[in-house]
C-alpha atoms as a PDB file:
ATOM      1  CA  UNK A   1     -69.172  11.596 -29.986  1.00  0.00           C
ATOM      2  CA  UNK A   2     -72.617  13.428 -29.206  1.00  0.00           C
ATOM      3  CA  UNK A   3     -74.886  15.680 -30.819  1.00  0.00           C
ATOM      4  CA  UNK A   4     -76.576  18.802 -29.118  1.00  0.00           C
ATOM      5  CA  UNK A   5     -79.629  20.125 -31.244  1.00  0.00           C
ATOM      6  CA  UNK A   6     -81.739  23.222 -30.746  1.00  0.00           C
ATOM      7  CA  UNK A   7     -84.030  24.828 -32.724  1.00  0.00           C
ATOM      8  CA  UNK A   8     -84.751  28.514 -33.759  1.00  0.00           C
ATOM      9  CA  UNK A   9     -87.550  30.734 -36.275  1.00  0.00           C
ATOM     10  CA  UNK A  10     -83.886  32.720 -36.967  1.00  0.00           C
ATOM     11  CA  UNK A  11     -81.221  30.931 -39.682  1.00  0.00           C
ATOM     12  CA  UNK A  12     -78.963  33.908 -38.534  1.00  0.00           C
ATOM     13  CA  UNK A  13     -78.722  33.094 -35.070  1.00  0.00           C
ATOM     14  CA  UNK A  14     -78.290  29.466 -35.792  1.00  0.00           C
ATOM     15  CA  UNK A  15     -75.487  30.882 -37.947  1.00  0.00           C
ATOM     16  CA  UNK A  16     -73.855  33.184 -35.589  1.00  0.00           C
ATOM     17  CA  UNK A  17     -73.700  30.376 -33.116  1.00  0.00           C
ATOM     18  CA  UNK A  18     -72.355  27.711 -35.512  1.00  0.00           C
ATOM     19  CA  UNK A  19     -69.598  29.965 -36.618  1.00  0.00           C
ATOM     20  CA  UNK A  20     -68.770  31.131 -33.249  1.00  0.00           C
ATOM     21  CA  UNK A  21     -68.500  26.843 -32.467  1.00  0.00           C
ATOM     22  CA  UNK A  22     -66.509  26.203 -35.134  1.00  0.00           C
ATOM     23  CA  UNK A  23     -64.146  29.286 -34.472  1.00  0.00           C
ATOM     24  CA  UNK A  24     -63.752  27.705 -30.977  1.00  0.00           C
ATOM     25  CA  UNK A  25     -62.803  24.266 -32.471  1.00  0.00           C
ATOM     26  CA  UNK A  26     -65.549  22.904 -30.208  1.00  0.00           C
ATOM     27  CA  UNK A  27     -66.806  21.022 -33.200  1.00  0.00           C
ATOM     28  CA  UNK A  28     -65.815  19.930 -36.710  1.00  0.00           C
ATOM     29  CA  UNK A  29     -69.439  19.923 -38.318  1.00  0.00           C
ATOM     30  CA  UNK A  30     -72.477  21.237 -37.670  1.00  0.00           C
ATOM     31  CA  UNK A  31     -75.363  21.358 -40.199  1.00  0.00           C
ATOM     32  CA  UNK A  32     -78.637  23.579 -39.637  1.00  0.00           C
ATOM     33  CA  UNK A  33     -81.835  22.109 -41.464  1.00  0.00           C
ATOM     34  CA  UNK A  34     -84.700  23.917 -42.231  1.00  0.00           C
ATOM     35  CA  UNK A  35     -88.020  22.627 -40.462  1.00  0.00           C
ATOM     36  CA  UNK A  36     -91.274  22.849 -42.411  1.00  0.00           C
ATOM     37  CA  UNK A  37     -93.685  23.541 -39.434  1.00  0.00           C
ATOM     38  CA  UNK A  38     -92.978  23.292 -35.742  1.00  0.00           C
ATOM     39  CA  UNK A  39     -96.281  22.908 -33.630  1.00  0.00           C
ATOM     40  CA  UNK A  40     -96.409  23.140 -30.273  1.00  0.00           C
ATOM     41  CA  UNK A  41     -98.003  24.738 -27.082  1.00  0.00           C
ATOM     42  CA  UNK A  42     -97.187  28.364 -26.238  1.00  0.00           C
ATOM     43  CA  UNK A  43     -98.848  30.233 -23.549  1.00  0.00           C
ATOM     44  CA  UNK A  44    -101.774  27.952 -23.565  1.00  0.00           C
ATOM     45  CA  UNK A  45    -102.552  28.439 -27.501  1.00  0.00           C
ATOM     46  CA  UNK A  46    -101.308  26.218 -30.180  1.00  0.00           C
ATOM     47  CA  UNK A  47     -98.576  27.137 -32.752  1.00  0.00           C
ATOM     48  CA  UNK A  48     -97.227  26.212 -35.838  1.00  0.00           C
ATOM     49  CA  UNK A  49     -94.103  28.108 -37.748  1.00  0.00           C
ATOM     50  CA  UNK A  50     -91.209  27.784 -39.667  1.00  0.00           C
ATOM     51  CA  UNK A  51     -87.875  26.885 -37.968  1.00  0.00           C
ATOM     52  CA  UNK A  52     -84.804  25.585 -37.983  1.00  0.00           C
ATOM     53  CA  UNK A  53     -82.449  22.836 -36.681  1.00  0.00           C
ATOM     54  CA  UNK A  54     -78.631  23.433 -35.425  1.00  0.00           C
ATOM     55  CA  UNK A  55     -76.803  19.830 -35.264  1.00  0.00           C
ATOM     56  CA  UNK A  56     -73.547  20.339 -33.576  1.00  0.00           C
ATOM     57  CA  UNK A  57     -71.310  17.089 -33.451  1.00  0.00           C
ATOM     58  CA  UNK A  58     -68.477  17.463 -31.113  1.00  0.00           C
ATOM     59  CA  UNK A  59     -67.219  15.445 -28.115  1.00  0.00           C
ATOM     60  CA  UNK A  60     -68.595  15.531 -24.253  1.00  0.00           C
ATOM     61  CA  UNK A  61     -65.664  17.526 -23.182  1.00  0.00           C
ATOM     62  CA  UNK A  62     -66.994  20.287 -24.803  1.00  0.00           C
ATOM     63  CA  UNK A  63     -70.554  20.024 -23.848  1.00  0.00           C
ATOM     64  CA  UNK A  64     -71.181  22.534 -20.971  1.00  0.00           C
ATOM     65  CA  UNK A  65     -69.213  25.517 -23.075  1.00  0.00           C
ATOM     66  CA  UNK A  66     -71.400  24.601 -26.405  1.00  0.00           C
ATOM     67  CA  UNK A  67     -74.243  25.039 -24.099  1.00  0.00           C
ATOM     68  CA  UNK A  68     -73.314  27.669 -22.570  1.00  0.00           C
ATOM     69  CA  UNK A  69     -72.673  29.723 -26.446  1.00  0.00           C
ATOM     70  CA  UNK A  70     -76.478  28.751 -27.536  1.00  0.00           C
ATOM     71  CA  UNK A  71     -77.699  29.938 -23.818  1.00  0.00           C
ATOM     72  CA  UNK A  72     -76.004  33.479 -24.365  1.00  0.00           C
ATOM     73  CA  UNK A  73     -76.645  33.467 -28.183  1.00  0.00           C
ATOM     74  CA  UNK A  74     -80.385  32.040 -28.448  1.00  0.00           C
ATOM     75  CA  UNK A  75     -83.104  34.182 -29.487  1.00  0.00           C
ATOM     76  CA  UNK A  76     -85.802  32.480 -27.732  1.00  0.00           C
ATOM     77  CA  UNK A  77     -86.946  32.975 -24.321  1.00  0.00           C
ATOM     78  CA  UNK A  78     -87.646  28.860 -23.692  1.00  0.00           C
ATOM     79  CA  UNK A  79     -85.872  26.778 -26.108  1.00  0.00           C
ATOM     80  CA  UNK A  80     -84.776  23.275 -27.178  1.00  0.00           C
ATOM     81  CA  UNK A  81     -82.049  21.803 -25.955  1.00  0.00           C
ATOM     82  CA  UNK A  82     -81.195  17.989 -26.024  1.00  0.00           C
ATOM     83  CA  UNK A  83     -78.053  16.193 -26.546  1.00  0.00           C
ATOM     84  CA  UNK A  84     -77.776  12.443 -28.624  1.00  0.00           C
ATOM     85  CA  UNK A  85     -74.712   9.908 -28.440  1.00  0.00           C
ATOM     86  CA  UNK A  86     -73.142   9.012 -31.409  1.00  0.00           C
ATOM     87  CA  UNK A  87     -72.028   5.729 -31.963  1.00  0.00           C
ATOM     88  CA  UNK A  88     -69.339   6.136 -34.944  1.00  0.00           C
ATOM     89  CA  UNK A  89     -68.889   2.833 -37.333  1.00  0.00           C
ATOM     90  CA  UNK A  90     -66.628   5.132 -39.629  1.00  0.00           C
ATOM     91  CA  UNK A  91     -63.125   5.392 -37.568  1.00  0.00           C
ATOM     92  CA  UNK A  92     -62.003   7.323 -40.635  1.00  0.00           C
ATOM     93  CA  UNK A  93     -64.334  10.088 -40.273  1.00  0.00           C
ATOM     94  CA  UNK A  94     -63.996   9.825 -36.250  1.00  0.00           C
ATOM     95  CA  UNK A  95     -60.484  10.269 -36.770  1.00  0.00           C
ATOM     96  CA  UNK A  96     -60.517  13.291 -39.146  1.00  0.00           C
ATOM     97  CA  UNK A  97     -63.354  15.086 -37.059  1.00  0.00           C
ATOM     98  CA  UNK A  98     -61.032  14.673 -33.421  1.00  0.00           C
ATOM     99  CA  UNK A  99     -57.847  15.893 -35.529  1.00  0.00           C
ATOM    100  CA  UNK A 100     -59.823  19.017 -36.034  1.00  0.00           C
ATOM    101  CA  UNK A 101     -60.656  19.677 -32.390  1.00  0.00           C
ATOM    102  CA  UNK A 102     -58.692  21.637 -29.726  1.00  0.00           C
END
């Protein structure tokens, strides 16, 4: 199992593109988070806003077409975009998330 995260200043997008994964059965969960303050660089002057995280859990078959929904769906120009491995000590769960999965 693996996680791809990006973040966004828009809970709608994050929204439309969790739906949109989950309609796909490309994932079983995903949970957006809200971020207090984001600070970073941006055209050579320092930032800080609100935004928010979308976790999607799903399984590396599906990895390029998840990526490929948040590249078409994304509001932002330059964004986030990292993927995590998952190592699973609940087979329960692992088994119940796969079952739901095309």
């Amino acid at each position: 199992m693996i996680t791809i995260q990006t973040t966004s200043n828009s809970k709608k997008i994050l929204k439309i593109i969790a739906e949109e994964l989950l309609d796909k059965k490309l994932t079983a969960c995903t949970h957006i988070s809200k971020i207090q303050y984001s600070s970073y660089i941006w055209e050579n002057e320092p930032v800080t806003k609100k935004e928010y995280k979308l976790e999607v859990k799903t399984i590396e078959k599906y990895e390029k077409s998840i990526c490929s929904i948040i590249k078409k769906k994304h509001n932002y120009k330059v964004f986030e975009l990292s993927k995590k491995k998952i190592i699973n000590l609940n087979n329960n769960y692992l088994k119940w998330f796969k079952n739901q999965l095309n």
